[in-house]
N, C-alpha and C. Protein backbone atom coordinates (compact mmCIF):
# COMPACT_ATOMS: atom_id res chain seq x y z
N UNK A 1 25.25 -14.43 -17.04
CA UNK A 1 25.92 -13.17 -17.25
C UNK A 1 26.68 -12.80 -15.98
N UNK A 2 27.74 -12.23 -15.93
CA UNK A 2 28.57 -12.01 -15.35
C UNK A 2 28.04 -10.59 -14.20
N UNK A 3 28.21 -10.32 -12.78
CA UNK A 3 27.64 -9.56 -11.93
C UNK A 3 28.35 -8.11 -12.52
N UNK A 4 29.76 -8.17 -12.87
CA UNK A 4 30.32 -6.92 -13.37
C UNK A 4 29.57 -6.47 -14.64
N UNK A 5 29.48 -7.19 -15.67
CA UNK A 5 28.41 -6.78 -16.83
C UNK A 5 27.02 -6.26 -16.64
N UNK A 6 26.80 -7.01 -15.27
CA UNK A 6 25.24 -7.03 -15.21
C UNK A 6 24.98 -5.43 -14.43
N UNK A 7 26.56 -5.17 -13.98
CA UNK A 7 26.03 -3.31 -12.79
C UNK A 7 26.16 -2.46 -14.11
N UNK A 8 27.00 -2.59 -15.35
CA UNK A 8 26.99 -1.34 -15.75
C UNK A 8 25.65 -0.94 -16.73
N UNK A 9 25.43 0.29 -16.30
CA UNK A 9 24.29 0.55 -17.24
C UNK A 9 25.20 1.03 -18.40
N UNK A 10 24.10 0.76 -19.74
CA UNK A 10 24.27 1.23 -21.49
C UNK A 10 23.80 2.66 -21.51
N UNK A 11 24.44 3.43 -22.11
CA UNK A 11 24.22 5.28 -22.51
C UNK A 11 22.94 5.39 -22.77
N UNK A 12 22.10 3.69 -22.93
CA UNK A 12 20.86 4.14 -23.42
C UNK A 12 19.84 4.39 -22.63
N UNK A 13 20.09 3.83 -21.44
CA UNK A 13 19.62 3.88 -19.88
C UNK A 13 19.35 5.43 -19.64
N UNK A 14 20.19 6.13 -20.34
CA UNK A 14 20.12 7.62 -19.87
C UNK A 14 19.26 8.62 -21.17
N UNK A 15 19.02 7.97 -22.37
CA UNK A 15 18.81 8.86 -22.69
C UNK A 15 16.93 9.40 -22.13
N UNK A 16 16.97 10.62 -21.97
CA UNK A 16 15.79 11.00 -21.99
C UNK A 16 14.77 12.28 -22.55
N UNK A 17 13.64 12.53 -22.63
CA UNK A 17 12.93 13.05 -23.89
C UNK A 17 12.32 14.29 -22.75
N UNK A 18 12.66 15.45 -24.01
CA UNK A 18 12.27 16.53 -23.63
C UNK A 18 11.44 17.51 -24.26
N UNK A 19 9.96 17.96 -24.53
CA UNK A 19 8.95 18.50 -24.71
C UNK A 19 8.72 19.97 -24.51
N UNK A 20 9.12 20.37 -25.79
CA UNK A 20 9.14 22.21 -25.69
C UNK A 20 8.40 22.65 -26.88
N UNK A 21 7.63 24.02 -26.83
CA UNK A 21 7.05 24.70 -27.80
C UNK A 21 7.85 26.47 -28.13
N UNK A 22 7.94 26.32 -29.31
CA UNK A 22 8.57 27.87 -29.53
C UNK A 22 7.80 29.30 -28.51
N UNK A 23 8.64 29.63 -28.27
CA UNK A 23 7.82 31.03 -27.23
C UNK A 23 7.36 31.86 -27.79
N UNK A 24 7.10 32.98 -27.52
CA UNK A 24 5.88 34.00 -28.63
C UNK A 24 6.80 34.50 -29.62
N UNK A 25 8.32 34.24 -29.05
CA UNK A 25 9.17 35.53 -30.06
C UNK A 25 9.61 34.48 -31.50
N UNK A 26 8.64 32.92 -31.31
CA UNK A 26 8.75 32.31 -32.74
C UNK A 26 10.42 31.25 -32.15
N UNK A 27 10.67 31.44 -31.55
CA UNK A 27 12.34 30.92 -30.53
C UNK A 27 12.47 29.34 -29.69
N UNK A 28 13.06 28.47 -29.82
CA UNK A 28 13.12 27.94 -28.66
C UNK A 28 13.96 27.96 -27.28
N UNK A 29 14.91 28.78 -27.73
CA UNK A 29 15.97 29.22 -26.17
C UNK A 29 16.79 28.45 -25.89
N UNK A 30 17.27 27.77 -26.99
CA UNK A 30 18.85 27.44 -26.51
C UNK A 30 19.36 27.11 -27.88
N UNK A 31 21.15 27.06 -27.32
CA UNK A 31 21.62 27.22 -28.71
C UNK A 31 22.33 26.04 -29.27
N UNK A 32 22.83 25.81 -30.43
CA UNK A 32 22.70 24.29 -31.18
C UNK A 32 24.23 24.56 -31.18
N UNK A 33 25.56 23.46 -30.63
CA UNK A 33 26.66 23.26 -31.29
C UNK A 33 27.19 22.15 -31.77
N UNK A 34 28.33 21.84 -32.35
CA UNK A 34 28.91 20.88 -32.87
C UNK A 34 28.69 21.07 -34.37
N UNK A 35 27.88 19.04 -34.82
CA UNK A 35 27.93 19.58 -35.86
C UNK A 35 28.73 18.37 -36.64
N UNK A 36 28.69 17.85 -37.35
CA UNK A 36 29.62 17.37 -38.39
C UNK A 36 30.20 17.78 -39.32
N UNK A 37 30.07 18.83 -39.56
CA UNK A 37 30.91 19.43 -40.37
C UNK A 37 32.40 20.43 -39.18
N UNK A 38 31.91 20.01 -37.61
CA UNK A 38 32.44 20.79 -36.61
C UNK A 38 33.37 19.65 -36.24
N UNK A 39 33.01 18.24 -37.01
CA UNK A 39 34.05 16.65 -36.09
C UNK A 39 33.31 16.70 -35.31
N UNK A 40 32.14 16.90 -34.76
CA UNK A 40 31.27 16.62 -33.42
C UNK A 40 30.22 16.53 -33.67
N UNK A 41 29.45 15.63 -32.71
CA UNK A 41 27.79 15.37 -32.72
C UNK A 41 27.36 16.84 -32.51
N UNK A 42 26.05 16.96 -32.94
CA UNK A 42 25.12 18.03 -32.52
C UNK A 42 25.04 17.91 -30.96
N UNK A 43 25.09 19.10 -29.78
CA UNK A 43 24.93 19.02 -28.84
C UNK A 43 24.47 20.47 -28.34
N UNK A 44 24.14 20.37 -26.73
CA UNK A 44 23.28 21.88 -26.56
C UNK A 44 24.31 22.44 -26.02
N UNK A 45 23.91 23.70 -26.76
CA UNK A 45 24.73 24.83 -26.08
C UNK A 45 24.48 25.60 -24.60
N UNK A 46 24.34 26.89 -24.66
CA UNK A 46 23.86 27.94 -23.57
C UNK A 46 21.88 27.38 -23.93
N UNK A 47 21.82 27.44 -22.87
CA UNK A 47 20.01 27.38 -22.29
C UNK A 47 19.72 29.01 -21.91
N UNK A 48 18.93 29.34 -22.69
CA UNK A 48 18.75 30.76 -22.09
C UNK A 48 17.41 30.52 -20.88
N UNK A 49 17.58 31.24 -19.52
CA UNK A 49 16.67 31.18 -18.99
C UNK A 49 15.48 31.65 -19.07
N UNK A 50 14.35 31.09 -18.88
CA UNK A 50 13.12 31.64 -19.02
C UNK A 50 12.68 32.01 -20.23
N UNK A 51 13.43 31.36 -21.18
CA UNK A 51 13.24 31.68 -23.02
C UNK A 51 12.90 30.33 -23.51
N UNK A 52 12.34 28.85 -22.81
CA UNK A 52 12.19 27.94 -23.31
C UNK A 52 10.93 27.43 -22.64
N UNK A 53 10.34 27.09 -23.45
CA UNK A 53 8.50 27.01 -23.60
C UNK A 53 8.95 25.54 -22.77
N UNK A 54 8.94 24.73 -22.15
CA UNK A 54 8.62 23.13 -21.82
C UNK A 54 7.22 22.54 -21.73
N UNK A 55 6.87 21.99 -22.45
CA UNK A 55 5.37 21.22 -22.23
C UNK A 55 5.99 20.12 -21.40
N UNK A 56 7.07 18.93 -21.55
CA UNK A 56 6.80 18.24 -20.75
C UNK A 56 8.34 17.51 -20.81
N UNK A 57 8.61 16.25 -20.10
CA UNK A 57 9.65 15.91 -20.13
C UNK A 57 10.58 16.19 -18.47
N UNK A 58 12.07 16.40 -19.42
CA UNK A 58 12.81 16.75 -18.28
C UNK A 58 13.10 18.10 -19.10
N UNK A 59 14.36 18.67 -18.33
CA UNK A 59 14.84 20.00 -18.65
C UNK A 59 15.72 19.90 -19.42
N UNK A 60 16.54 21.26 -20.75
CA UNK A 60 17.54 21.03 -21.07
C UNK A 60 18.51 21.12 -20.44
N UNK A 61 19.63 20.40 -20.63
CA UNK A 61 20.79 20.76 -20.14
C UNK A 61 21.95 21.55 -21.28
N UNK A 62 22.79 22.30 -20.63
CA UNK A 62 24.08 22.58 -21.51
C UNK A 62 25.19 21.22 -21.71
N UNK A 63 25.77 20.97 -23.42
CA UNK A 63 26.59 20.10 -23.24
C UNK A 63 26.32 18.64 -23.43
N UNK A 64 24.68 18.37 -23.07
CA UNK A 64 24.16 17.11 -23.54
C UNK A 64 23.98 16.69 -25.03
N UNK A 65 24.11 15.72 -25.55
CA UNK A 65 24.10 15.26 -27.27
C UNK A 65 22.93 15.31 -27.45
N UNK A 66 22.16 15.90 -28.72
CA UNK A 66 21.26 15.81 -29.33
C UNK A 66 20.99 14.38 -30.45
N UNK A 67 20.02 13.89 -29.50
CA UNK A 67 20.42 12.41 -30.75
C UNK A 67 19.19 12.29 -31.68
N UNK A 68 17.46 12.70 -31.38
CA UNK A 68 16.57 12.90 -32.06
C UNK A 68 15.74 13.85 -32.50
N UNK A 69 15.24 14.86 -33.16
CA UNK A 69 13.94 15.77 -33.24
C UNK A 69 13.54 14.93 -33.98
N UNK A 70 11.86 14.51 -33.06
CA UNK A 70 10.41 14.61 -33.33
C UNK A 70 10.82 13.32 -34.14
N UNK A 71 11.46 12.39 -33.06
CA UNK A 71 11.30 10.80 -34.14
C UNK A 71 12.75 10.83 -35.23
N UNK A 72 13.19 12.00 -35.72
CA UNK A 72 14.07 12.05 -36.70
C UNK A 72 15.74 11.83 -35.93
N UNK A 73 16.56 10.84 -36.64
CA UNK A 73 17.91 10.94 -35.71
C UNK A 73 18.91 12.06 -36.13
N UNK A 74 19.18 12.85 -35.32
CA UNK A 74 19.93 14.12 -35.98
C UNK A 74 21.71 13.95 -35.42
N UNK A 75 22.29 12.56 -34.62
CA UNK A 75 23.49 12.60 -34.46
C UNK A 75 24.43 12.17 -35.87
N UNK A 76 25.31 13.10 -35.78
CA UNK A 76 26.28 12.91 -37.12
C UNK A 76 25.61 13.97 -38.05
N UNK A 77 24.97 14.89 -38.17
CA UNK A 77 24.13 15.61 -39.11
C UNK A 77 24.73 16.72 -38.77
N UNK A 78 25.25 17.86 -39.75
CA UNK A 78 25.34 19.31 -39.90
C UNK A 78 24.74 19.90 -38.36
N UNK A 79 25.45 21.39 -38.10
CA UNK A 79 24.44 22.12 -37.76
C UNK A 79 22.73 22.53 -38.51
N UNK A 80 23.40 23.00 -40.00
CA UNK A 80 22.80 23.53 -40.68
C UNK A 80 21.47 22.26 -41.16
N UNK A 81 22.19 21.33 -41.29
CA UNK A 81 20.92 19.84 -41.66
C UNK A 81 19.80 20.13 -39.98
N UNK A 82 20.55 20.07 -39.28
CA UNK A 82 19.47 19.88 -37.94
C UNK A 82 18.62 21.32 -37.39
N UNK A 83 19.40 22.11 -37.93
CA UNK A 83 18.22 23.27 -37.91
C UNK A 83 17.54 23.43 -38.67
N UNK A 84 17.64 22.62 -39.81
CA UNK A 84 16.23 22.50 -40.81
C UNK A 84 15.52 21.33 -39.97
N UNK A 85 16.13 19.96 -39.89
CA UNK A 85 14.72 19.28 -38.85
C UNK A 85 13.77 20.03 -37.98
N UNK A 86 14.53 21.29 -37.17
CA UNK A 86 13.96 21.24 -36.44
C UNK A 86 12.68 22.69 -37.24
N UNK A 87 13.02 23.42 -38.22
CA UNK A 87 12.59 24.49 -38.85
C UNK A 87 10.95 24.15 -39.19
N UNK A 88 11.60 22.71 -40.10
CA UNK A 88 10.06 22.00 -40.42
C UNK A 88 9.56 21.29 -39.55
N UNK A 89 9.63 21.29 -37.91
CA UNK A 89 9.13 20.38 -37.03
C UNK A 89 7.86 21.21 -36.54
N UNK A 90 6.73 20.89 -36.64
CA UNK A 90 5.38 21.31 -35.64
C UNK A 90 5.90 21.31 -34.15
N UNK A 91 5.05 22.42 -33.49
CA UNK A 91 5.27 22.29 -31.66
C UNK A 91 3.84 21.37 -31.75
N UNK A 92 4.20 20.39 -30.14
CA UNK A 92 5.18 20.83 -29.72
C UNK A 92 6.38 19.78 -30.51
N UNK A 93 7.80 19.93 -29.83
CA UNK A 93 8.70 19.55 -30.70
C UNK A 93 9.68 18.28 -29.45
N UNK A 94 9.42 17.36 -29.59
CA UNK A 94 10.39 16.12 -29.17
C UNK A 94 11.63 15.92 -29.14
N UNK A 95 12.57 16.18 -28.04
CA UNK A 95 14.20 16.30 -28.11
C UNK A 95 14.96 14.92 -27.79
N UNK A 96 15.08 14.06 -28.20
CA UNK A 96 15.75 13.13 -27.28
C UNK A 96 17.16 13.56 -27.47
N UNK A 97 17.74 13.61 -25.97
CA UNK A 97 18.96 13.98 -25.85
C UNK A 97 19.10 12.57 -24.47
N UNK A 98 21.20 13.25 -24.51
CA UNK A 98 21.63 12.02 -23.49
C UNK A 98 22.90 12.63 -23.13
N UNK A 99 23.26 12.63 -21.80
CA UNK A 99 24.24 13.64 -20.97
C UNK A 99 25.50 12.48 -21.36
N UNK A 100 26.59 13.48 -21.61
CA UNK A 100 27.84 12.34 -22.45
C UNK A 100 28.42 12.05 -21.00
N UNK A 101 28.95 10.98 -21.73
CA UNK A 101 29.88 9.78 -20.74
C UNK A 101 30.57 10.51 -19.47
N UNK A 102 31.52 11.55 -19.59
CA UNK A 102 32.59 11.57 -18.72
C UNK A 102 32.17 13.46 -18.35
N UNK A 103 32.61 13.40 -17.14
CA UNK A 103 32.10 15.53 -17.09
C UNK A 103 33.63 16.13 -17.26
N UNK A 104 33.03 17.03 -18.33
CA UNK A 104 34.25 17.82 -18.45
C UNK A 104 35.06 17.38 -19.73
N UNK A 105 34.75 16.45 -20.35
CA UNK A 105 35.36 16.00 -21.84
C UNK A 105 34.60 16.74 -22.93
N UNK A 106 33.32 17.12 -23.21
CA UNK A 106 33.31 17.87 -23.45
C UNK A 106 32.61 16.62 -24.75
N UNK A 107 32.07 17.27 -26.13
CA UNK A 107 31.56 16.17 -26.98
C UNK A 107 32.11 15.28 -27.44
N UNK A 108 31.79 13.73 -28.00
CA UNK A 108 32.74 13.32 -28.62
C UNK A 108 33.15 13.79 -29.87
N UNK A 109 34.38 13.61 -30.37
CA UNK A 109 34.41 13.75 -31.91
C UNK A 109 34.27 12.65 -32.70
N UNK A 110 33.99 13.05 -34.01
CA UNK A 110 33.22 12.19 -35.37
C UNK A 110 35.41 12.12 -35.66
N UNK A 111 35.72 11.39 -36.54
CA UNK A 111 36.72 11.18 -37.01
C UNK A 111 37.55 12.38 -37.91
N UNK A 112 38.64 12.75 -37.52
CA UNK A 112 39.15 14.00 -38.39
C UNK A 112 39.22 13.90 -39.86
N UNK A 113 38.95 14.65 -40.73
CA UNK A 113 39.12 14.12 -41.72
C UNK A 113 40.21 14.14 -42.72
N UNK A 114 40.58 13.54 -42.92
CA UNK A 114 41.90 13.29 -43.72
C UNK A 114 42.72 12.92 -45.26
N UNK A 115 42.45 14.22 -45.79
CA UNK A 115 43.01 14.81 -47.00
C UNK A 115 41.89 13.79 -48.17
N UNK A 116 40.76 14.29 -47.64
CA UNK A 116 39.51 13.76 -48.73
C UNK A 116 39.02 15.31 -49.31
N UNK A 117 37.59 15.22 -49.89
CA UNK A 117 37.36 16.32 -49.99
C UNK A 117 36.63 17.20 -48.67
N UNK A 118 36.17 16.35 -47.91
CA UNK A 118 35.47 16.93 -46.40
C UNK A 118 36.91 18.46 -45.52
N UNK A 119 38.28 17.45 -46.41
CA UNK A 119 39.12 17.96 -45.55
C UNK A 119 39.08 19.41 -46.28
N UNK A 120 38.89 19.68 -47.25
CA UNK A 120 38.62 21.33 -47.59
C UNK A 120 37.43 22.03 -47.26
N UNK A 121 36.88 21.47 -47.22
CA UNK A 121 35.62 22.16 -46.47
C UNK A 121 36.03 22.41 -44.88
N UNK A 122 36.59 21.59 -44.24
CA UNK A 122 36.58 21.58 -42.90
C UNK A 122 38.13 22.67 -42.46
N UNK A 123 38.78 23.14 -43.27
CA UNK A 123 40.03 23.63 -43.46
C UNK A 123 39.16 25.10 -43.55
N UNK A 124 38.16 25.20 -43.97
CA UNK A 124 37.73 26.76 -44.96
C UNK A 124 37.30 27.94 -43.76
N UNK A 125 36.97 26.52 -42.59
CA UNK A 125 36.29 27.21 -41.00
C UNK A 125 37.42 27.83 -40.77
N UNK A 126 37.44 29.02 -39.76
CA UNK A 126 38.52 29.14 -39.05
C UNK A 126 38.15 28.24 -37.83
N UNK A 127 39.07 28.50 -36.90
CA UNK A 127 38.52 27.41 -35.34
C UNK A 127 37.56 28.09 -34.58
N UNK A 128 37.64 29.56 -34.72
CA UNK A 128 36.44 30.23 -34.19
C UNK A 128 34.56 29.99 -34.87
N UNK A 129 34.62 29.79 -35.91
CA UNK A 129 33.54 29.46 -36.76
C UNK A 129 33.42 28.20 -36.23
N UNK A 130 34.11 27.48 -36.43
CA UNK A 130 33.92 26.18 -36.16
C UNK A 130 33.20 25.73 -34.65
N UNK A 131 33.46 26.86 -33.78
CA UNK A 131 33.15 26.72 -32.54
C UNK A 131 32.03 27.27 -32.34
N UNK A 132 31.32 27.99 -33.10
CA UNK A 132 30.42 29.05 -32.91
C UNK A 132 29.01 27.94 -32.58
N UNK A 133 27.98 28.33 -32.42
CA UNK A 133 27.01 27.72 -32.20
C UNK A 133 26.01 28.50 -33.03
N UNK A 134 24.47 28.11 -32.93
CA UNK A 134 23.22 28.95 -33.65
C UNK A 134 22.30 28.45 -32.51
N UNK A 135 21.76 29.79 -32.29
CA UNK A 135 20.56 29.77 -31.52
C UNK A 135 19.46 29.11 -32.31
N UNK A 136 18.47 28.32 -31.24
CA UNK A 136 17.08 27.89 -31.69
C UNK A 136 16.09 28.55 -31.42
């Protein structure tokens, strides 16, 4: 294998698992965006401070991809699909996430969609909806 192949690390090198329980107010403290129905992976929003239970792991970050709850793969999935994973998930609750490629690009996008039926649904958002996030 080649020394240039052999320095770069795979996205998978990075991903790592994060261990939180809902706080008393029933909450986990941060908020969910993207989305496939948004052209984007599920990823974290605002972290509210001192509103997120951690049993163990690392910390959340803002902006990192959400790729598992609790064993389940939630990239490419709705907002609305992944806040049910996480609705029916027992604490504590298993995050695997992974900080994207480049700073400042911001998530990747899923493919635009183009004059199927996705494309009326995805037309119905305004761009503000579309951007919005949901707290956990």
């Amino acid at each position: 294998m080649s020394k240039g192949l052999k320095k770069k690390s795979h996205w998978t090198s990075r991903v790592h698992e994060i261990v939180i329980v809902r706080n008393p107010e029933g909450q986990l403290g941060f908020e969910l965006k993207g989305g496939a129905e948004n052209g984007q992976f599920p990823y974290l929003g605002e972290v509210k401070p001192g509103k997120v239970a951690y049993e163990g792991g690392s910390k959340l970050v803002p902006e990192e991809l959400l790729l598992e709850v609790n064993e389940t793969p939630v990239a490419g999935l709705t907002i609305r699909d992944v806040l049910a994973v996480i609705k029916h998930c027992k604490d504590p609750i298993r995050l695997k996430c992974v900080k994207q490629g480049k700073a400042g690009m911001g998530p990747p996008s899923l493919p635009t969609p183009r004059g199927d039926a996705t494309d009326a649904v995805y037309m119905f958002f305004s761009a503000a909806e579309r951007s919005r996030g949901c707290f956990c």
